[in-house]
N, C-alpha and C. Protein backbone atom coordinates (compact mmCIF):
# COMPACT_ATOMS: atom_id res chain seq x y z
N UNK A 1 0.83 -1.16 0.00
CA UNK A 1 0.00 0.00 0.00
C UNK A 1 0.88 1.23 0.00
N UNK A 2 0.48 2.07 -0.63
CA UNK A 2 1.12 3.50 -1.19
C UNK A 2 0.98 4.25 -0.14
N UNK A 3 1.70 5.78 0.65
CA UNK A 3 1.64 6.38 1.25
C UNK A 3 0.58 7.38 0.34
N UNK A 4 0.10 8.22 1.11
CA UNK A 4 -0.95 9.21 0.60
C UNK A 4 -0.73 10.34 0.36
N UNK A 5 0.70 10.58 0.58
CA UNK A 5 1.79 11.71 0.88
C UNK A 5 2.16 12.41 -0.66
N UNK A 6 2.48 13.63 -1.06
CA UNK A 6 2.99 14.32 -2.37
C UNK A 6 4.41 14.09 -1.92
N UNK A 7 5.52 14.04 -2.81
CA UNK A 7 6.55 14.06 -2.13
C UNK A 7 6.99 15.47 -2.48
N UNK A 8 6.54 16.02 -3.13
CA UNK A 8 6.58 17.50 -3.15
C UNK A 8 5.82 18.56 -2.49
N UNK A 9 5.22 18.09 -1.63
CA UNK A 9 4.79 19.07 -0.27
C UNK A 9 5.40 18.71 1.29
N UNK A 10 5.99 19.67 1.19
CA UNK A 10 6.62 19.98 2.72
C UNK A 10 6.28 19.07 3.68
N UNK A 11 6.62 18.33 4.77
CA UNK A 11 6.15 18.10 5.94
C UNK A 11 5.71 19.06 7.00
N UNK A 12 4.42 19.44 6.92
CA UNK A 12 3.60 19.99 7.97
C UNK A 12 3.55 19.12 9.26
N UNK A 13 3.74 19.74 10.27
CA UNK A 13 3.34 19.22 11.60
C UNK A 13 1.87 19.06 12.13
N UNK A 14 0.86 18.12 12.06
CA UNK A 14 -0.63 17.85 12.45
C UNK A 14 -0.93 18.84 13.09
N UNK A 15 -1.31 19.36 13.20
CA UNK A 15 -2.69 20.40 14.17
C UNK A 15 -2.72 19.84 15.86
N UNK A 16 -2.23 20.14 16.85
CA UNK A 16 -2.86 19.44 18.18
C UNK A 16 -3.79 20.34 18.56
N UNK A 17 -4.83 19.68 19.60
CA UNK A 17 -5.78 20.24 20.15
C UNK A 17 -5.23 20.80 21.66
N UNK A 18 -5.30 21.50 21.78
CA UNK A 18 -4.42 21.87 23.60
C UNK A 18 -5.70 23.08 23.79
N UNK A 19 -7.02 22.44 24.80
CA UNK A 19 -7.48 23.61 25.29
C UNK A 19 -8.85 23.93 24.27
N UNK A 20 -8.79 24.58 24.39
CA UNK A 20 -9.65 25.50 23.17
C UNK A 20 -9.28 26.10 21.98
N UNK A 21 -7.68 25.67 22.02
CA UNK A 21 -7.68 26.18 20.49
C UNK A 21 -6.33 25.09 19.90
N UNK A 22 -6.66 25.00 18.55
CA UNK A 22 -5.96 24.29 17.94
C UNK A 22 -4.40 24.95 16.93
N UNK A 23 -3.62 24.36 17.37
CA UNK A 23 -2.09 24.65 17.08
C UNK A 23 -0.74 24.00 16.93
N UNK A 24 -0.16 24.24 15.68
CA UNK A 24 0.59 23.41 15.32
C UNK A 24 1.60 23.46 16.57
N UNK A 25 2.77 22.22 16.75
CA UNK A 25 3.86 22.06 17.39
C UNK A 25 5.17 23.16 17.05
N UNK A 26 5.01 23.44 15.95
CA UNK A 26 6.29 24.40 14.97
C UNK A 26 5.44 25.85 14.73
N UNK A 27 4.61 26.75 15.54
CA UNK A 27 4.24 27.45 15.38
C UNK A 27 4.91 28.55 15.58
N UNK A 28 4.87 29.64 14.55
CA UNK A 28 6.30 31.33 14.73
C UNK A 28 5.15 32.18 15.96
N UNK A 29 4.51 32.19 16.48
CA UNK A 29 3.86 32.81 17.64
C UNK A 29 4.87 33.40 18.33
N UNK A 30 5.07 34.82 18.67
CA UNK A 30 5.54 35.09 19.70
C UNK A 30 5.17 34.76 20.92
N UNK A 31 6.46 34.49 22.27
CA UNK A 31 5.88 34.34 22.93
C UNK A 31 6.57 35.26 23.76
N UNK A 32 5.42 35.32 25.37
CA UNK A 32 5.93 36.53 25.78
C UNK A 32 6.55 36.55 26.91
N UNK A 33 7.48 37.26 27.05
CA UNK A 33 8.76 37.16 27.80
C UNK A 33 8.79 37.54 29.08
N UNK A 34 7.88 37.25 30.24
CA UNK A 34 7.47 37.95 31.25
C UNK A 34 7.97 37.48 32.29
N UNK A 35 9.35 36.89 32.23
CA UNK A 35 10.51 36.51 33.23
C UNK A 35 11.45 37.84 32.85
N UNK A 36 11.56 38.68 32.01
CA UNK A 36 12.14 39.95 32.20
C UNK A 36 11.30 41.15 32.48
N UNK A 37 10.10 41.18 32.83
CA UNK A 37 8.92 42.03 33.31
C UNK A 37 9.62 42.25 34.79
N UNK A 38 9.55 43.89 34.89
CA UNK A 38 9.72 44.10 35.49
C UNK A 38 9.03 43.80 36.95
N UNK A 39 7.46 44.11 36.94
CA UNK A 39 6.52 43.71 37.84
C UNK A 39 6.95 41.99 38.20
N UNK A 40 7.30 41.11 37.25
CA UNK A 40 7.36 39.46 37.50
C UNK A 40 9.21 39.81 38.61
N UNK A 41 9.99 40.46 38.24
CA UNK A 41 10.90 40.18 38.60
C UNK A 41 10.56 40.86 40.13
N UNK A 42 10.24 42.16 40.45
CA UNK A 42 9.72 42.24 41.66
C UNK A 42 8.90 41.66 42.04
N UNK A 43 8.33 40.59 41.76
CA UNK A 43 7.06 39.91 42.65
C UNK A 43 8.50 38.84 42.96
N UNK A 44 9.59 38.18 42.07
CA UNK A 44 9.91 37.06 43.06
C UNK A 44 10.99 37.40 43.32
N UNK A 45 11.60 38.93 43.77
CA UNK A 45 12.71 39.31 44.93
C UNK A 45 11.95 39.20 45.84
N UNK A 46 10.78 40.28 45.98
CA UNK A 46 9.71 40.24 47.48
C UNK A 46 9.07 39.05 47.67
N UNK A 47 9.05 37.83 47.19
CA UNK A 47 9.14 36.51 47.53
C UNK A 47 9.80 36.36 48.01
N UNK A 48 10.89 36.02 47.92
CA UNK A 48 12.24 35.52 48.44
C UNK A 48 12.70 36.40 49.19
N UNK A 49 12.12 37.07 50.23
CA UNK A 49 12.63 38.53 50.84
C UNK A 49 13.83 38.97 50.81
N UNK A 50 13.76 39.68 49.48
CA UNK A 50 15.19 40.25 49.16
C UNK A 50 14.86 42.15 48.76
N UNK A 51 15.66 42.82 48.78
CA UNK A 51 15.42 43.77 48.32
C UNK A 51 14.80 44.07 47.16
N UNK A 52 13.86 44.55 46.76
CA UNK A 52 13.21 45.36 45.31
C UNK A 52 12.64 46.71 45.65
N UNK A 53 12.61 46.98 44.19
CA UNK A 53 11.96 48.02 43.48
C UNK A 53 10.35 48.34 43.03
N UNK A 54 9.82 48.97 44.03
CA UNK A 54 8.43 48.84 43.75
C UNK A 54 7.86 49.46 42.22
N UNK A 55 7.51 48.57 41.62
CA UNK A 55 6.95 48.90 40.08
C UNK A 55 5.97 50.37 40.27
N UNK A 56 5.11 50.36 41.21
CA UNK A 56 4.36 51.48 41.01
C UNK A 56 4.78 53.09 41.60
N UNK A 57 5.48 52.89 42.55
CA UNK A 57 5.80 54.36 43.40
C UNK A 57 7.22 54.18 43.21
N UNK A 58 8.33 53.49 42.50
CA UNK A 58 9.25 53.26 41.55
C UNK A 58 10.29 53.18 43.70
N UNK A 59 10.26 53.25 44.33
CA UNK A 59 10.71 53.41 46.00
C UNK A 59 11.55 51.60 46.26
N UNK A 60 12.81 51.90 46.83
CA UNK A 60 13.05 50.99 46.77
C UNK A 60 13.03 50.09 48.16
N UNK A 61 12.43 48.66 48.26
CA UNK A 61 12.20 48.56 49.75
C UNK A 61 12.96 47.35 50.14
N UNK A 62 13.21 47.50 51.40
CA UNK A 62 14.07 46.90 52.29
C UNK A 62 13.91 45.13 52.01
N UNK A 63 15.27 44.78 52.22
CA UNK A 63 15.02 43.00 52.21
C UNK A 63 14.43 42.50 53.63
N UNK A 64 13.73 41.62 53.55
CA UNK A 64 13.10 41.12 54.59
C UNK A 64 14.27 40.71 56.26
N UNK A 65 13.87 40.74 56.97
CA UNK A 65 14.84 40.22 58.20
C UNK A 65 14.63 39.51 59.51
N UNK A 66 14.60 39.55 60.40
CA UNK A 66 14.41 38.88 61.32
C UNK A 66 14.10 39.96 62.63
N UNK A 67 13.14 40.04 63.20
CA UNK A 67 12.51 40.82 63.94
C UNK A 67 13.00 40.92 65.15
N UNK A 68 12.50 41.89 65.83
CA UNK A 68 13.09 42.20 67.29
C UNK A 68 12.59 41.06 68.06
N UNK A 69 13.41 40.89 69.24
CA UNK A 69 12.76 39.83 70.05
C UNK A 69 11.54 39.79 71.05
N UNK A 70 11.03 39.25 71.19
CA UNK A 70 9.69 39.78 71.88
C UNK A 70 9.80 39.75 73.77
N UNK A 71 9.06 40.09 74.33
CA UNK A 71 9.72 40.44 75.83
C UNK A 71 8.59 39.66 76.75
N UNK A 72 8.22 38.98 76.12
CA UNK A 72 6.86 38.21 77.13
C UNK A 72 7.58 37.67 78.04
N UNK A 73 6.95 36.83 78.91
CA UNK A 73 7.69 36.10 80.31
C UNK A 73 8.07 34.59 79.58
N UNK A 74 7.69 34.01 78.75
CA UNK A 74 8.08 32.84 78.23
C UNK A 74 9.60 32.58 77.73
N UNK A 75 10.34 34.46 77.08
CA UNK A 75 11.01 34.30 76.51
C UNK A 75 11.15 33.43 75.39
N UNK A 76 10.72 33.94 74.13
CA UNK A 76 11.22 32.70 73.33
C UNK A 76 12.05 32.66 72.61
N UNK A 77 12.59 33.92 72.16
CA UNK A 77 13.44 34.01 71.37
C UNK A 77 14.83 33.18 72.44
N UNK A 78 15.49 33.37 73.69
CA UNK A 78 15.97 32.63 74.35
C UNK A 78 15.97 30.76 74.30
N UNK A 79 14.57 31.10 74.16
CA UNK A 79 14.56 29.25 74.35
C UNK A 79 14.63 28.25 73.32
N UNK A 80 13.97 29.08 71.94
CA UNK A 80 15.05 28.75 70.95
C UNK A 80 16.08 28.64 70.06
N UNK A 81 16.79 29.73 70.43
CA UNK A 81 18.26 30.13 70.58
C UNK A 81 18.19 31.27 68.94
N UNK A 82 19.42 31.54 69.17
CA UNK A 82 19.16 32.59 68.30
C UNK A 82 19.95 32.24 66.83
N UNK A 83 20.82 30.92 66.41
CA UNK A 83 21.19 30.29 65.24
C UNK A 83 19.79 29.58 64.92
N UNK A 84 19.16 29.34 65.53
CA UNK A 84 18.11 28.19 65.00
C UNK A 84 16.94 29.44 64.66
N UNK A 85 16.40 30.66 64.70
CA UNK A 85 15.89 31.79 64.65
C UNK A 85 15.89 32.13 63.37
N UNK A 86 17.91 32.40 63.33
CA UNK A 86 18.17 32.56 61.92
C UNK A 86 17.43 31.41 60.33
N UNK A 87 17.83 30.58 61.32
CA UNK A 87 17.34 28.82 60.56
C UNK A 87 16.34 28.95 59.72
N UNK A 88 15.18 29.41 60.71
CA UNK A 88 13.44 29.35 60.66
C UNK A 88 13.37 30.48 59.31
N UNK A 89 14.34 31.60 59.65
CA UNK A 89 13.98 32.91 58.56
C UNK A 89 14.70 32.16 57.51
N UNK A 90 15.77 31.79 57.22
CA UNK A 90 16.16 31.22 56.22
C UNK A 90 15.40 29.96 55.09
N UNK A 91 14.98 29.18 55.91
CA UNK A 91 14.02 28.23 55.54
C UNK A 91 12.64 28.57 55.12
N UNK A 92 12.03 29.65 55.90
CA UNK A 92 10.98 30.35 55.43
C UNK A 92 10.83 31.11 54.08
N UNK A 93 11.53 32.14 54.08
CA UNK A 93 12.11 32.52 52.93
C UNK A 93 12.96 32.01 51.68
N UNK A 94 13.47 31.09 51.99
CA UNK A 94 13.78 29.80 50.37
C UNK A 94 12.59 29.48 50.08
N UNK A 95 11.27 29.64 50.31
CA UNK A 95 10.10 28.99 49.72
C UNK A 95 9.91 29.68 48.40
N UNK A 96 10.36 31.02 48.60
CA UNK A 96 9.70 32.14 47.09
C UNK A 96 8.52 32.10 46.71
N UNK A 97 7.41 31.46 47.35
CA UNK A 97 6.10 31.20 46.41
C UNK A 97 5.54 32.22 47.64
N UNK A 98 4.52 32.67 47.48
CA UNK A 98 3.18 33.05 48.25
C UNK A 98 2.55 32.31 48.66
N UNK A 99 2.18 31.29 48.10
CA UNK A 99 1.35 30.30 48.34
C UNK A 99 1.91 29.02 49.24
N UNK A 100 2.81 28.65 48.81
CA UNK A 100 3.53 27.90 49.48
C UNK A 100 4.06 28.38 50.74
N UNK A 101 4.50 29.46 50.73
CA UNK A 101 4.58 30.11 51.98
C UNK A 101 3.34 30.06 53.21
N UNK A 102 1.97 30.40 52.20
CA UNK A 102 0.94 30.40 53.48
C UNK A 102 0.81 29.08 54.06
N UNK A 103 0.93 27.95 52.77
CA UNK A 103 0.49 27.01 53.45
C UNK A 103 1.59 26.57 54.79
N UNK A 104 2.88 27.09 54.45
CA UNK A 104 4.19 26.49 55.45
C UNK A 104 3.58 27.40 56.70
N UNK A 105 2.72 28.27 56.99
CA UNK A 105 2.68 29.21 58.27
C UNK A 105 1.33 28.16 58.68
N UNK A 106 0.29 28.25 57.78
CA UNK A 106 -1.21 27.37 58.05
C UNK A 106 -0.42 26.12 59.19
N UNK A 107 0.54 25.47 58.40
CA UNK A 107 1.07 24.50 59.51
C UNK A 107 1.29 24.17 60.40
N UNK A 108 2.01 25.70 61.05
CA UNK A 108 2.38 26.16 62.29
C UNK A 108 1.71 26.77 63.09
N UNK A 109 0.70 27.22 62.77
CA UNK A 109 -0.28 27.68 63.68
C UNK A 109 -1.39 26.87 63.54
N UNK A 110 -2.13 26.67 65.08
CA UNK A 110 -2.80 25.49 65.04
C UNK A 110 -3.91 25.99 66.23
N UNK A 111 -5.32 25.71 66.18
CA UNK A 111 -6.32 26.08 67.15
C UNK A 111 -6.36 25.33 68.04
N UNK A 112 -6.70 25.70 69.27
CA UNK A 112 -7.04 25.36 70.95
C UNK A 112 -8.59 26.15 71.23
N UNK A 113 -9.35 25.05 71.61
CA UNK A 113 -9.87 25.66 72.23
C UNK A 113 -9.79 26.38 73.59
N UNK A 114 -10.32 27.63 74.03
CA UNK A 114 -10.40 28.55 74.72
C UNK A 114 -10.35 27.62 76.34
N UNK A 115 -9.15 28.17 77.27
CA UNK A 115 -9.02 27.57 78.63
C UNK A 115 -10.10 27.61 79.30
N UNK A 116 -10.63 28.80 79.46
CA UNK A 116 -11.37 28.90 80.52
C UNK A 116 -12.30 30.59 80.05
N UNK A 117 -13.74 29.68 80.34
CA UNK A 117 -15.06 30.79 79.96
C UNK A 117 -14.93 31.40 81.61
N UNK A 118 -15.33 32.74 81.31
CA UNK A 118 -15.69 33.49 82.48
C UNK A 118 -17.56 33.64 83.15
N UNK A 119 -17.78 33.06 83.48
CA UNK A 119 -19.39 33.19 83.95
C UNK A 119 -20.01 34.66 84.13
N UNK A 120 -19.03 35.35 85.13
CA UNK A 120 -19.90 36.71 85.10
C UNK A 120 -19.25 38.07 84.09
N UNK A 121 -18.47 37.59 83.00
CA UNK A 121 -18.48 38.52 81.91
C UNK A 121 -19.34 38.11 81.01
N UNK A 122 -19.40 39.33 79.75
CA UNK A 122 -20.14 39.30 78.40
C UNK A 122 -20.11 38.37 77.95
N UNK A 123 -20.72 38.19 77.13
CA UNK A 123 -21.05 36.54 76.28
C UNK A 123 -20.07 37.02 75.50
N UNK A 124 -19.04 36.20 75.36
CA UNK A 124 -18.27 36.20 74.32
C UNK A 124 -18.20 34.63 73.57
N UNK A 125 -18.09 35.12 71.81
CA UNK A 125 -18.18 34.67 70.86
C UNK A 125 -17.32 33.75 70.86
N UNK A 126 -16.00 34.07 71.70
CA UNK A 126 -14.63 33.44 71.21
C UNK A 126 -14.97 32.09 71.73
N UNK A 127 -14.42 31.07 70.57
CA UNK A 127 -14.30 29.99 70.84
C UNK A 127 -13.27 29.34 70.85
N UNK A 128 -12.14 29.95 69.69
CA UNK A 128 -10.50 29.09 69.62
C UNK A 128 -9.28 29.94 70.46
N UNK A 129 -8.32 29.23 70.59
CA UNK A 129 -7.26 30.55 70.41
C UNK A 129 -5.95 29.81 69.62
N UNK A 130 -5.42 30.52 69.24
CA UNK A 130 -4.45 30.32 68.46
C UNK A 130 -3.22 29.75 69.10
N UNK A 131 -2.37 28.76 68.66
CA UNK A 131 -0.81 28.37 68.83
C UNK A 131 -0.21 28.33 68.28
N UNK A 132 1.14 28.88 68.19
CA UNK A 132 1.86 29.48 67.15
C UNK A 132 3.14 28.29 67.96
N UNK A 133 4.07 27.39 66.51
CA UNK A 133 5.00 26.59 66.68
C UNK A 133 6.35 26.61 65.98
N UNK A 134 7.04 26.62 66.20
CA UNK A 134 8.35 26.80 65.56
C UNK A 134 8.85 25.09 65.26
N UNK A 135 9.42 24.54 64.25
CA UNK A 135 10.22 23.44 64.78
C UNK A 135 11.60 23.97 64.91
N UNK A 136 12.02 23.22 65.90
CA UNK A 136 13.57 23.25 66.48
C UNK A 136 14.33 21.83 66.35
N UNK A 137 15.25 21.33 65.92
CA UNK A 137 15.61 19.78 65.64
C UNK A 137 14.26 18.76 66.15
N UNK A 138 13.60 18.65 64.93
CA UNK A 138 12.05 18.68 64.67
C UNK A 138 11.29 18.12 65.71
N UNK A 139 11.16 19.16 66.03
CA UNK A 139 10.09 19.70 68.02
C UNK A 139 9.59 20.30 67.62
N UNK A 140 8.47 20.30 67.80
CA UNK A 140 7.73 22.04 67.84
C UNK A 140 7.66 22.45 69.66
N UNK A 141 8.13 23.49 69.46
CA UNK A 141 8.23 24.43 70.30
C UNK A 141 7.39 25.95 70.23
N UNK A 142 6.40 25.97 71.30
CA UNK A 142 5.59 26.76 71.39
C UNK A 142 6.04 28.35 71.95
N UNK A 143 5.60 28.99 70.62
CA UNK A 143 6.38 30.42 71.03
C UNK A 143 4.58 31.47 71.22
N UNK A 144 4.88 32.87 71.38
CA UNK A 144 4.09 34.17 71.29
C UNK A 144 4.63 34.45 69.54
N UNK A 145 2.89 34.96 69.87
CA UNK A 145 2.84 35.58 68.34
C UNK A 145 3.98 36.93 67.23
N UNK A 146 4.26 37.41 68.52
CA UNK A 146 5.40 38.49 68.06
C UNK A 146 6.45 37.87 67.81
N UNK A 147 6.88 36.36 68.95
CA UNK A 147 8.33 35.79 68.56
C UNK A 147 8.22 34.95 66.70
N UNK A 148 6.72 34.40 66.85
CA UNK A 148 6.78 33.86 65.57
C UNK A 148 6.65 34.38 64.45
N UNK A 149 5.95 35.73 64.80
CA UNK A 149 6.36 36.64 63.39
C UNK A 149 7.54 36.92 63.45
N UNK A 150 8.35 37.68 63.95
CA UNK A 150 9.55 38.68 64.24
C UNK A 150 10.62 36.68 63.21
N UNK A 151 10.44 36.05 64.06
CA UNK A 151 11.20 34.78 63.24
C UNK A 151 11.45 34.63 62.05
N UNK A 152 9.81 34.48 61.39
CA UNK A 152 9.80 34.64 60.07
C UNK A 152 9.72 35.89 59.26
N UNK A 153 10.20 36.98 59.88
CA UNK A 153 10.40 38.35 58.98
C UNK A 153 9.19 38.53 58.81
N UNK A 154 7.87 38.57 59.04
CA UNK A 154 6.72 38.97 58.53
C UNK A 154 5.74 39.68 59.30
N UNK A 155 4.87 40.08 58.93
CA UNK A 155 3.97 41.38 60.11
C UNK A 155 2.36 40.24 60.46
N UNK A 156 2.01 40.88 61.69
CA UNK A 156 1.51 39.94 62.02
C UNK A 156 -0.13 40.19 61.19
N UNK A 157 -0.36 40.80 60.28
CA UNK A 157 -1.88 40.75 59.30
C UNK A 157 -1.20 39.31 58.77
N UNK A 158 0.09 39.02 58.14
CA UNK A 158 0.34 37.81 57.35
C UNK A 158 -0.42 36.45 58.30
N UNK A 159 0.02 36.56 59.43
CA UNK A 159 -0.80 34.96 60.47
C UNK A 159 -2.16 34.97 60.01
């Protein structure tokens, strides 16, 4: 049996279907280059908390760091020392994603319910409270909310 082929027409590449629209494999389409965009390149310095350049008010802002220590009676920045501190910001920040980032914090903070209702105050709504965990040579170790932001370089609207 004979091929069905001209041998004088070119080899075209089939048509694939990808999606909703149909397109050859060898197509001249530009494509667009938005790993040199400026806005893409500041979204993943301020990922990776590094210094950038804000695209809109053109201001250039600080690389992310590691926060003051917090002064509660637990001490935590003390109790989990202050190389392993560094650790947490380092490790936090190699994530570069946003997303991946929230989910690495979702992790660490974890609900309790509420110790103890008061009988002769207001009805209050509250039902959880929050625990905020660090791992330390993989422990979690229970810190205050200022030590676990100030750790991971971040303000506490991010929790």
């Amino acid at each position: 049996m004979s091929s069905t082929r001209r041998p004088d027409v070119p080899d075209v590449p089939e048509p694939v279907y990808k999606g909703e629209k149909w397109s050859a494999e060898s197509s001249a389409k530009k494509r667009k280059g938005n790993e040199t965009w400026a806005k893409t390149i500041a979204k993943k310095q301020r990922n990776s908390g590094q210094e950038y350049v804000s695209v809109t008010t053109k201001a250039s802002k600080p690389a992310a760091s590691v926060g003051a220590p917090c002064a509660c009676p637990k001490k935590c920045f003390d109790v989990v020392g202050a190389d392993k501190i560094q650790g947490i910001f380092r490790e936090y920040w190699a994530i570069a994603s946003h997303n991946a980032q929230s989910s690495y914090l979702a992790t660490r903070v974890s609900r309790k319910e509420v110790a103890r209702h008061r009988i002769n105050s207001d009805d209050s709504r509250r039902q959880f409270s929050l625990c905020y965990t660090v791992c330390v040579d993989a422990e979690k170790v229970v810190v205050c909310k200022k030590a676990f932001c100030s750790a991971h370089g971040i303000s506490k609207k991010r929790v």
